[in-house]
C-alpha atoms as a PDB file:
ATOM      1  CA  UNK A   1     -44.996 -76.937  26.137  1.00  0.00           C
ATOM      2  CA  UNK A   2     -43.936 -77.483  22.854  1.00  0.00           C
ATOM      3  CA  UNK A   3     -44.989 -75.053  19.470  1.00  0.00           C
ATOM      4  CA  UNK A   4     -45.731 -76.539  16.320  1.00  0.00           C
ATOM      5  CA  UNK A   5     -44.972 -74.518  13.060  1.00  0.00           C
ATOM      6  CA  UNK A   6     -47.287 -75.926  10.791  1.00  0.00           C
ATOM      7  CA  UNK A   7     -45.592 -74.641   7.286  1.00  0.00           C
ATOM      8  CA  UNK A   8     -41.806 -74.978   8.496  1.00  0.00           C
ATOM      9  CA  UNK A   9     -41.099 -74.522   5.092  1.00  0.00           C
ATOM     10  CA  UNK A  10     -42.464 -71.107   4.465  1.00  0.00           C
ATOM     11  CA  UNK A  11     -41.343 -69.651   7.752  1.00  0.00           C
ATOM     12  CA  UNK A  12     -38.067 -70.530   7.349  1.00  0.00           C
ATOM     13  CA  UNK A  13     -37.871 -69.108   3.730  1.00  0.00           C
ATOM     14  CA  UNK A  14     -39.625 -65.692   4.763  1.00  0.00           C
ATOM     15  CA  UNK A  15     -36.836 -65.938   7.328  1.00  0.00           C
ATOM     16  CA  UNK A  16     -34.692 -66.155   4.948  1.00  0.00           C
ATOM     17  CA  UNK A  17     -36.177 -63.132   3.115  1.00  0.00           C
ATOM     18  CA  UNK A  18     -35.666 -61.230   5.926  1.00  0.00           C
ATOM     19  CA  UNK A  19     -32.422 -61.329   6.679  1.00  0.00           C
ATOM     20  CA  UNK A  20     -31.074 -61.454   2.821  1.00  0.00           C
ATOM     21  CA  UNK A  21     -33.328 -58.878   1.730  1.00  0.00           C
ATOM     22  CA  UNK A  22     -35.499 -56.845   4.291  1.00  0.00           C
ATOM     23  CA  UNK A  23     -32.655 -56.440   6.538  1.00  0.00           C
ATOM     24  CA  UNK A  24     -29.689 -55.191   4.849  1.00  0.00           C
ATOM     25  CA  UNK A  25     -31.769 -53.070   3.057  1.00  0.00           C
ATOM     26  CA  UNK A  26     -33.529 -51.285   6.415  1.00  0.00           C
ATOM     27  CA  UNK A  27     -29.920 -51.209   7.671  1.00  0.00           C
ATOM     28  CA  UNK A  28     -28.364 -49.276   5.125  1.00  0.00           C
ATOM     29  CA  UNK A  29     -31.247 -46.896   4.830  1.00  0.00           C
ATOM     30  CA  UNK A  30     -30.740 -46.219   8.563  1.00  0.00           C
ATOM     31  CA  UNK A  31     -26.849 -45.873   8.094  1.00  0.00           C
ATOM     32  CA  UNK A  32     -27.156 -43.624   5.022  1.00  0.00           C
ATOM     33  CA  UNK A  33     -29.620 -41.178   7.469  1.00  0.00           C
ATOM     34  CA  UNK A  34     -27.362 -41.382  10.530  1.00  0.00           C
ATOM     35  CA  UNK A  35     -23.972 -41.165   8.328  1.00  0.00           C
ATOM     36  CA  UNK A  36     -25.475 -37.765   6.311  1.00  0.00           C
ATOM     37  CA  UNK A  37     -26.673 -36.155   9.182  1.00  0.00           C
ATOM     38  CA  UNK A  38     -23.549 -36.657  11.268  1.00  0.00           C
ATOM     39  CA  UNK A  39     -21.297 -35.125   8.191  1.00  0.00           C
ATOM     40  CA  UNK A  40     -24.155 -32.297   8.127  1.00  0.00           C
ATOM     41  CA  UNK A  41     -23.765 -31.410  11.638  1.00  0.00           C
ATOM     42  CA  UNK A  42     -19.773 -31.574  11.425  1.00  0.00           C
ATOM     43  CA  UNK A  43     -19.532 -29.502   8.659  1.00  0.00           C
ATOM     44  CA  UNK A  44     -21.605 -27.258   9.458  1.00  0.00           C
ATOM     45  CA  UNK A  45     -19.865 -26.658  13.220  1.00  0.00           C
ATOM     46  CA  UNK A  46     -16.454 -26.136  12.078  1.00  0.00           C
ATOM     47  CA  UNK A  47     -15.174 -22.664  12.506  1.00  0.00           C
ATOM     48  CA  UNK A  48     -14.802 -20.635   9.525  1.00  0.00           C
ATOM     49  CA  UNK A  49     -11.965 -18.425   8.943  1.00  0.00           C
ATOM     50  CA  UNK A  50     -10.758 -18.941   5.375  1.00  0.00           C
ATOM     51  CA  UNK A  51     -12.828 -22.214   4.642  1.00  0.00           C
ATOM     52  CA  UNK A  52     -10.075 -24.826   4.772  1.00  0.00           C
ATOM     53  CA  UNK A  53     -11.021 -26.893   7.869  1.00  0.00           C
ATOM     54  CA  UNK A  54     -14.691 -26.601   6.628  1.00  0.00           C
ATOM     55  CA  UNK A  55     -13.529 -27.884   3.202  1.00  0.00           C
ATOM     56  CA  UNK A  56     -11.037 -30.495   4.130  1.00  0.00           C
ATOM     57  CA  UNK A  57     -14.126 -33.075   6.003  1.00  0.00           C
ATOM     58  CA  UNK A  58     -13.983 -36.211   3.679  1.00  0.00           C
ATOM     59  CA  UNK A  59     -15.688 -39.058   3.223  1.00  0.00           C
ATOM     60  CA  UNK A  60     -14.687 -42.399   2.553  1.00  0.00           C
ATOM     61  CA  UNK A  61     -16.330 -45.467   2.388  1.00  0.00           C
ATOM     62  CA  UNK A  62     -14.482 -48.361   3.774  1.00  0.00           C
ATOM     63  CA  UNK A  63     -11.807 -46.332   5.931  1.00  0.00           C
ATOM     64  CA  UNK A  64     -10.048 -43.004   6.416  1.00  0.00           C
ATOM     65  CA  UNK A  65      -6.990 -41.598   4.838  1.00  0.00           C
ATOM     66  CA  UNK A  66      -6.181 -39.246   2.009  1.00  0.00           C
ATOM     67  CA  UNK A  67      -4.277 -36.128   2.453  1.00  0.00           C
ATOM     68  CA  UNK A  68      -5.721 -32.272   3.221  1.00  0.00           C
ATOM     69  CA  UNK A  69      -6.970 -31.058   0.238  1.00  0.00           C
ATOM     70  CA  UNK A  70      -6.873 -27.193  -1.002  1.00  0.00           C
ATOM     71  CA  UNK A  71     -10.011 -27.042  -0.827  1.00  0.00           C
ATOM     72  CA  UNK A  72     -11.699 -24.193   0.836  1.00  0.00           C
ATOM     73  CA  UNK A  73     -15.451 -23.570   1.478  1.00  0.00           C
ATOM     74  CA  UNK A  74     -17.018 -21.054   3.775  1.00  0.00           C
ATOM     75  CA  UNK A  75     -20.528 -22.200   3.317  1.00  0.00           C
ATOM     76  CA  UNK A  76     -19.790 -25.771   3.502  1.00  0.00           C
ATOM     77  CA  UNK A  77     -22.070 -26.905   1.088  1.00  0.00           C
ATOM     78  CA  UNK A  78     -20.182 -28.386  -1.346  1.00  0.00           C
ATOM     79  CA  UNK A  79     -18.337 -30.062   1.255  1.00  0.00           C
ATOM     80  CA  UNK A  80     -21.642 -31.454   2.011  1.00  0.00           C
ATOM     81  CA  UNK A  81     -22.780 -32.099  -0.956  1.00  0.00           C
ATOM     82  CA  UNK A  82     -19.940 -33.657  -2.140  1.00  0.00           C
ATOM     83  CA  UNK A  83     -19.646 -35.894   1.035  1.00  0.00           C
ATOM     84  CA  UNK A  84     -23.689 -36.939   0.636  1.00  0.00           C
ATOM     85  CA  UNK A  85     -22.921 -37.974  -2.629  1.00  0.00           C
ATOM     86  CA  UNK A  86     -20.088 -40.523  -1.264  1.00  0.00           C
ATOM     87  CA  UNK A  87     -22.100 -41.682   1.216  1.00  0.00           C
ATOM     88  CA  UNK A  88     -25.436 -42.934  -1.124  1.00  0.00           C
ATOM     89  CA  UNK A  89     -22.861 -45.285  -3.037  1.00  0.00           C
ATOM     90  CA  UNK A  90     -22.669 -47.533   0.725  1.00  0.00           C
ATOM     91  CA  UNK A  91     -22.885 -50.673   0.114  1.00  0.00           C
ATOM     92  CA  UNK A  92     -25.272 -52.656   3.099  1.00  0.00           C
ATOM     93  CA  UNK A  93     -22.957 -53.101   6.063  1.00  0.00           C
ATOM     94  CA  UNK A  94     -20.068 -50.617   4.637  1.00  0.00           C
ATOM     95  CA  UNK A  95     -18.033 -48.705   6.462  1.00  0.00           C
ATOM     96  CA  UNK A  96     -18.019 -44.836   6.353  1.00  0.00           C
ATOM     97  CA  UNK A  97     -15.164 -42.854   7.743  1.00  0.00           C
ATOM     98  CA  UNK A  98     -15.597 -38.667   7.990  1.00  0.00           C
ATOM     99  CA  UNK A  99     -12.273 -36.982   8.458  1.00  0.00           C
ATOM    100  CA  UNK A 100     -10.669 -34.037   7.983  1.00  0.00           C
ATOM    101  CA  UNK A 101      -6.730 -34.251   7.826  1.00  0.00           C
ATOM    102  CA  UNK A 102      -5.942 -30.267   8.375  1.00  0.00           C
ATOM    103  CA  UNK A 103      -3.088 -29.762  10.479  1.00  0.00           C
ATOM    104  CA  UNK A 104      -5.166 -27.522  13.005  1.00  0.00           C
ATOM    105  CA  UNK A 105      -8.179 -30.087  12.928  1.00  0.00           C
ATOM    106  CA  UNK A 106      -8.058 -30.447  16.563  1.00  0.00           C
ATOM    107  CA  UNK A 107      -7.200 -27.520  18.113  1.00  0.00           C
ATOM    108  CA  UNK A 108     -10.415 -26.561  16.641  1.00  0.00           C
ATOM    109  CA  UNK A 109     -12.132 -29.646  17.875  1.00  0.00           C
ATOM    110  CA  UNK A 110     -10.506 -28.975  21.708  1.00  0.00           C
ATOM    111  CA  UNK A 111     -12.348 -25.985  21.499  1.00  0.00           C
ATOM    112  CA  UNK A 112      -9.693 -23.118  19.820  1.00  0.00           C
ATOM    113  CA  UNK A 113     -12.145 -20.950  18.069  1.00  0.00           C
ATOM    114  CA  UNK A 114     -14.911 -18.801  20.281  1.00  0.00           C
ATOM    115  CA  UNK A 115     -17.087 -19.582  17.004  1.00  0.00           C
ATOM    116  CA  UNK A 116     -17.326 -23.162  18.495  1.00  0.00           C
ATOM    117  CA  UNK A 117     -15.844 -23.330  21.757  1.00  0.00           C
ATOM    118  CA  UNK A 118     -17.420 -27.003  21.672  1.00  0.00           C
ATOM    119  CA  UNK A 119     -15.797 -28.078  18.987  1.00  0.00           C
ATOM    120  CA  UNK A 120     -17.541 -30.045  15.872  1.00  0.00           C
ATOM    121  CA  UNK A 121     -16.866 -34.178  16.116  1.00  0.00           C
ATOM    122  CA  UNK A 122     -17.715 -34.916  19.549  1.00  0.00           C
ATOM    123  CA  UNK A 123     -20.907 -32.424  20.487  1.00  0.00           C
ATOM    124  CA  UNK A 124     -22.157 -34.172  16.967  1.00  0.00           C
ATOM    125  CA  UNK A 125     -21.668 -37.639  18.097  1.00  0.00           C
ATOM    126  CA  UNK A 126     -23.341 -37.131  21.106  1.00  0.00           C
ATOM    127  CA  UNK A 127     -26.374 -35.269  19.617  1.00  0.00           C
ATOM    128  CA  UNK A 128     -26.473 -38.416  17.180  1.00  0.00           C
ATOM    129  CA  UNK A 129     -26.041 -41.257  19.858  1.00  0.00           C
ATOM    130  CA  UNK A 130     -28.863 -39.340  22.032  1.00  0.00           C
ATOM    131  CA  UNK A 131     -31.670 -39.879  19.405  1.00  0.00           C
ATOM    132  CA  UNK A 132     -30.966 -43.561  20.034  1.00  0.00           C
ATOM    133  CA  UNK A 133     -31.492 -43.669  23.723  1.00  0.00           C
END
């Protein structure tokens, strides 16, 4: 059985639409959500003794690097903040990397401070892959 597109034309230019237009935009609106409230739920889990591990998470768009910075924040919300801010420049299908480049980063991630025992990186990730299933 065969199917006959009448206006082959217009479906394949709202095709086209879609996936110049529609798509990347949906996408990065999804990515932008996921990628803010993954940083949120890091930042907010890391143990706070001073504020530098909670201070040092980054954010860079197109791959990880930099050096600690002496940067220290109890609250964690200008780490936040300042990490939501890098995140809305994405461009659609960007890559975001979140790091933190203390030298005790994971010793607190395996679990080092009673204030976490669970660490920050991993118990996030899962949380955030588990709204997908």
């Amino acid at each position: 059985m065969a199917v006959r597109i009448k206006n082959l034309k217009s479906f394949n230019r709202e095709i086209k639409t879609f996936g110049v237009e529609v798509m990347p935009t949906d996408h990065l609106k999804l990515q932008k959500r996921i990628a803010v409230d993954l940083l949120r739920r890091i930042v907010f889990r890391t143990p706070v003794d001073t504020g530098r591990a909670r201070g040092n998470w980054q954010v860079s768009r197109g791959g990880g690097g930099g050096s600690p910075l002496e940067s220290f924040d109890k609250s964690g919300a200008a780490t936040f903040a300042k990490g939501a801010s890098a995140i809305s420049g994405l461009k659609p299908f960007g890559i975001i990397s979140i790091f933190n480049n203390v030298e005790y980063i994971n010793l607190l991630e395996g679990g080092s401070s009673s204030q976490f025992p669970s660490g920050m990186v991993a118990i996030s990730l899962a949380e955030t892959e588990a709204q997908f299933r």
